[in-house]
Protein backbone atom coordinates (compact mmCIF):
# COMPACT_ATOMS: atom_id res chain seq x y z
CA UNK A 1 9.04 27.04 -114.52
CA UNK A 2 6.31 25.02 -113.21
CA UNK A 3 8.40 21.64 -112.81
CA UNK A 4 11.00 24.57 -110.58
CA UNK A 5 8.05 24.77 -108.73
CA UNK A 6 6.81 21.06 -108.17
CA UNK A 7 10.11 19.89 -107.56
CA UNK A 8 10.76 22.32 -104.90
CA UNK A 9 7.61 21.64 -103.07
CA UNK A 10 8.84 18.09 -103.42
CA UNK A 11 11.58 18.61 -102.28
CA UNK A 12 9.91 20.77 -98.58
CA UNK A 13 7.64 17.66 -98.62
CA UNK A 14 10.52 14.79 -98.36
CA UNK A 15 12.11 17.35 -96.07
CA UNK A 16 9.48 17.53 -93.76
CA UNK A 17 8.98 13.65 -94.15
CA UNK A 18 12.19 12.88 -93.11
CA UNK A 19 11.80 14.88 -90.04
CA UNK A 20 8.68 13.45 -89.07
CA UNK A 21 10.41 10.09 -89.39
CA UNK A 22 10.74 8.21 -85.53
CA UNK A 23 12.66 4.82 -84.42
CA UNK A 24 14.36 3.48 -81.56
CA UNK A 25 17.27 5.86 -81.14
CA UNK A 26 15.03 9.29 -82.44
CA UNK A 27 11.76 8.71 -80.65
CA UNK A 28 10.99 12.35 -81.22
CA UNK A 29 10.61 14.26 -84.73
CA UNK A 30 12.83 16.34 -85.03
CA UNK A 31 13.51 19.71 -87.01
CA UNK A 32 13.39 19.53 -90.59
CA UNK A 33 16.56 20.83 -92.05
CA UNK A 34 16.06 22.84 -95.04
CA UNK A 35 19.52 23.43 -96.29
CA UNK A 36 19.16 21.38 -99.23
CA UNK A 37 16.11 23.82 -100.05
CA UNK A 38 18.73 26.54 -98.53
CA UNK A 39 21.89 25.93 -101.10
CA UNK A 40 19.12 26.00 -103.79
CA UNK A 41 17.66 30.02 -103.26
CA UNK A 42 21.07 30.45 -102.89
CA UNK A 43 21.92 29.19 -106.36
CA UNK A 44 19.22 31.35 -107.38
CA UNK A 45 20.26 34.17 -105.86
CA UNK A 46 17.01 34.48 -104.34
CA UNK A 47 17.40 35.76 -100.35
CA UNK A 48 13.70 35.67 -99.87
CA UNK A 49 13.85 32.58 -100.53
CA UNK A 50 16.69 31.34 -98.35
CA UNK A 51 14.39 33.87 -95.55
CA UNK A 52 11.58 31.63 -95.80
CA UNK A 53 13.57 28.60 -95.82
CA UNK A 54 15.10 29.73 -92.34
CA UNK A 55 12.24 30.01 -91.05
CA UNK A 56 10.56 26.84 -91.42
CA UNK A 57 13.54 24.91 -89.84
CA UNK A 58 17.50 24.17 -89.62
CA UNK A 59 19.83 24.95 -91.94
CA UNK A 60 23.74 24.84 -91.95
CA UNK A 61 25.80 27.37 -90.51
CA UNK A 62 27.89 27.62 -93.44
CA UNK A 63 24.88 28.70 -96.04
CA UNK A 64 23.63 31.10 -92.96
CA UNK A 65 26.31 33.01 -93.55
CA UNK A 66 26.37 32.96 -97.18
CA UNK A 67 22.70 34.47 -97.29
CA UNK A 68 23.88 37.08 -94.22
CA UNK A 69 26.39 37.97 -96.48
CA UNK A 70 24.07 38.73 -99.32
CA UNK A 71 21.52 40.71 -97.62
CA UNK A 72 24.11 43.18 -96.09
CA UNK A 73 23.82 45.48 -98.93
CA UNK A 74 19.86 45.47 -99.26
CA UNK A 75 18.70 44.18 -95.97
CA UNK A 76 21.18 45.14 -93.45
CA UNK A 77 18.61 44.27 -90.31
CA UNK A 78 18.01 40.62 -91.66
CA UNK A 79 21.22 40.19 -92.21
CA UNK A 80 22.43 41.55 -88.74
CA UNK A 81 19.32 39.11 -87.08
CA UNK A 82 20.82 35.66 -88.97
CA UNK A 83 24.95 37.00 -87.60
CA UNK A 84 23.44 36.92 -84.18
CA UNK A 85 21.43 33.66 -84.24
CA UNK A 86 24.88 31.83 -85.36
CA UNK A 87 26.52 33.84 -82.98
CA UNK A 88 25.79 32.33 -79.70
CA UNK A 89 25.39 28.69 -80.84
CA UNK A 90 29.20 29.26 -82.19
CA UNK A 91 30.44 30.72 -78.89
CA UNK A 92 29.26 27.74 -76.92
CA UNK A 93 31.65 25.30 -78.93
CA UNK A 94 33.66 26.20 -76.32
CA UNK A 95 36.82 26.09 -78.23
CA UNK A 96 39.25 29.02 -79.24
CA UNK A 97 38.78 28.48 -83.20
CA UNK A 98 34.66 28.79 -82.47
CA UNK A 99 35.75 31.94 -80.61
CA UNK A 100 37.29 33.67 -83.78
CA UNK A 101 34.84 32.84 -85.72
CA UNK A 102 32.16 34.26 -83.54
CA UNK A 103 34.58 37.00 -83.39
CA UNK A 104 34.40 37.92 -86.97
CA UNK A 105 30.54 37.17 -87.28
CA UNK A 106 30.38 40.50 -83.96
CA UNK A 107 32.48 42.50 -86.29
CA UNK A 108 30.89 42.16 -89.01
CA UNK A 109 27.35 43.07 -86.97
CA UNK A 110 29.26 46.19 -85.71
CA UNK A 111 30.50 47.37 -89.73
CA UNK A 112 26.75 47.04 -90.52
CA UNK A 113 25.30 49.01 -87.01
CA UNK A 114 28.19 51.25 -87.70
CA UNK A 115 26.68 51.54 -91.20
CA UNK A 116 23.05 52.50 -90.14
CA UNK A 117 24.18 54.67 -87.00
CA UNK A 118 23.69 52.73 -84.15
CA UNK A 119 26.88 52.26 -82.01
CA UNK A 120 24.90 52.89 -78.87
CA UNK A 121 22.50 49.37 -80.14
CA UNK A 122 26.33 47.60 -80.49
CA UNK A 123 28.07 48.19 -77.67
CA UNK A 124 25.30 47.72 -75.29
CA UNK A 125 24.98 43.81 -77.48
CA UNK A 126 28.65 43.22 -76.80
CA UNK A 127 28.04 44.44 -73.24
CA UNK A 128 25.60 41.98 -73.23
CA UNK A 129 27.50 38.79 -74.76
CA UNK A 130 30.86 40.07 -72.11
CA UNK A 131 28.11 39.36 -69.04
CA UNK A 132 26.92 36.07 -70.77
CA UNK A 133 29.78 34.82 -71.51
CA UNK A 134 32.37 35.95 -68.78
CA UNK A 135 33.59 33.00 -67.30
CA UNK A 136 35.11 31.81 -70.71
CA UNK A 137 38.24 33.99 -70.52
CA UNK A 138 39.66 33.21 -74.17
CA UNK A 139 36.57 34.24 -75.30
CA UNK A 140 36.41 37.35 -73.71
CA UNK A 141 39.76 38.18 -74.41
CA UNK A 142 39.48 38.17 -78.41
CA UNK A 143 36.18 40.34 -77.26
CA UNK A 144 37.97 43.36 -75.57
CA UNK A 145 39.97 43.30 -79.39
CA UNK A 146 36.17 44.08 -80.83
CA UNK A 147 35.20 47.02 -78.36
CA UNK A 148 37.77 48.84 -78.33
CA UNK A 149 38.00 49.16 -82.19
């Protein structure tokens, strides 16, 4: 158990290394990207884990979802918060498969606010992303499919 544990902090330390790392093309640091550290709570099937992972930098969109999906049962709010930061990112690919998938990340937000009572909360949120986003017509087309369900 305690090698788990030094290799992991090994692993935020290289992470966090690598980020830190500047040259000619990335004179900035950038953002450490923790999905390596990500697909590993994961693995472990430990959400608070992948929470605190989230947190501390990137990650990809893919194992986002993965952990959103896993907290839906027990942490419906967490899960709801990660749906919605992919959410918008995904909309702004500009493209009509980014649109679906954004599509099915708002329905799934409405089956859990649905869940816990708060229609109101939704439809004022997709009210929200229909103003935000109304001059991308695809977009807002797959959208009318979500309120009126």
């Amino acid at each position: 158990m305690q090698a788990l544990c030094r290799t992991r902090s090994r692993l935020t330390d290289l992470m966090q290394a690598e980020a830190a790392k500047t040259s000619q093309w990335r004179p900035r640091p950038s953002e450490p990207n923790y999905s390596s550290r990500f697909e590993i709570a994961l693995w472990e099937e430990d959400p608070e884990a992948g929470l605190e992972a989230i947190g501390r930098g990137t990650c990809d969109q893919r194992l986002l979802i993965q952990l959103a999906g896993q907290l839906e049962a027990g942490q419906p709010d967490e899960a709801m918060k990660i749906y919605r930061r992919i959410i918008q990112p995904t909309i702004e690919q500009t493209n009509n498969r980014a649109y679906e998938d954004a599509i099915r990340l708002i329905r799934r937000v409405g089956d859990l606010m649905k869940q816990q009572d708060r229609m109101p909360e939704f439809r004022e949120y997709v009210e929200g992303l229909r103003a935000r986003y109304k001059a991308k017509r695809n977009f807002i087309k797959l959208l009318d499919g979500v309120r009126a369900a």
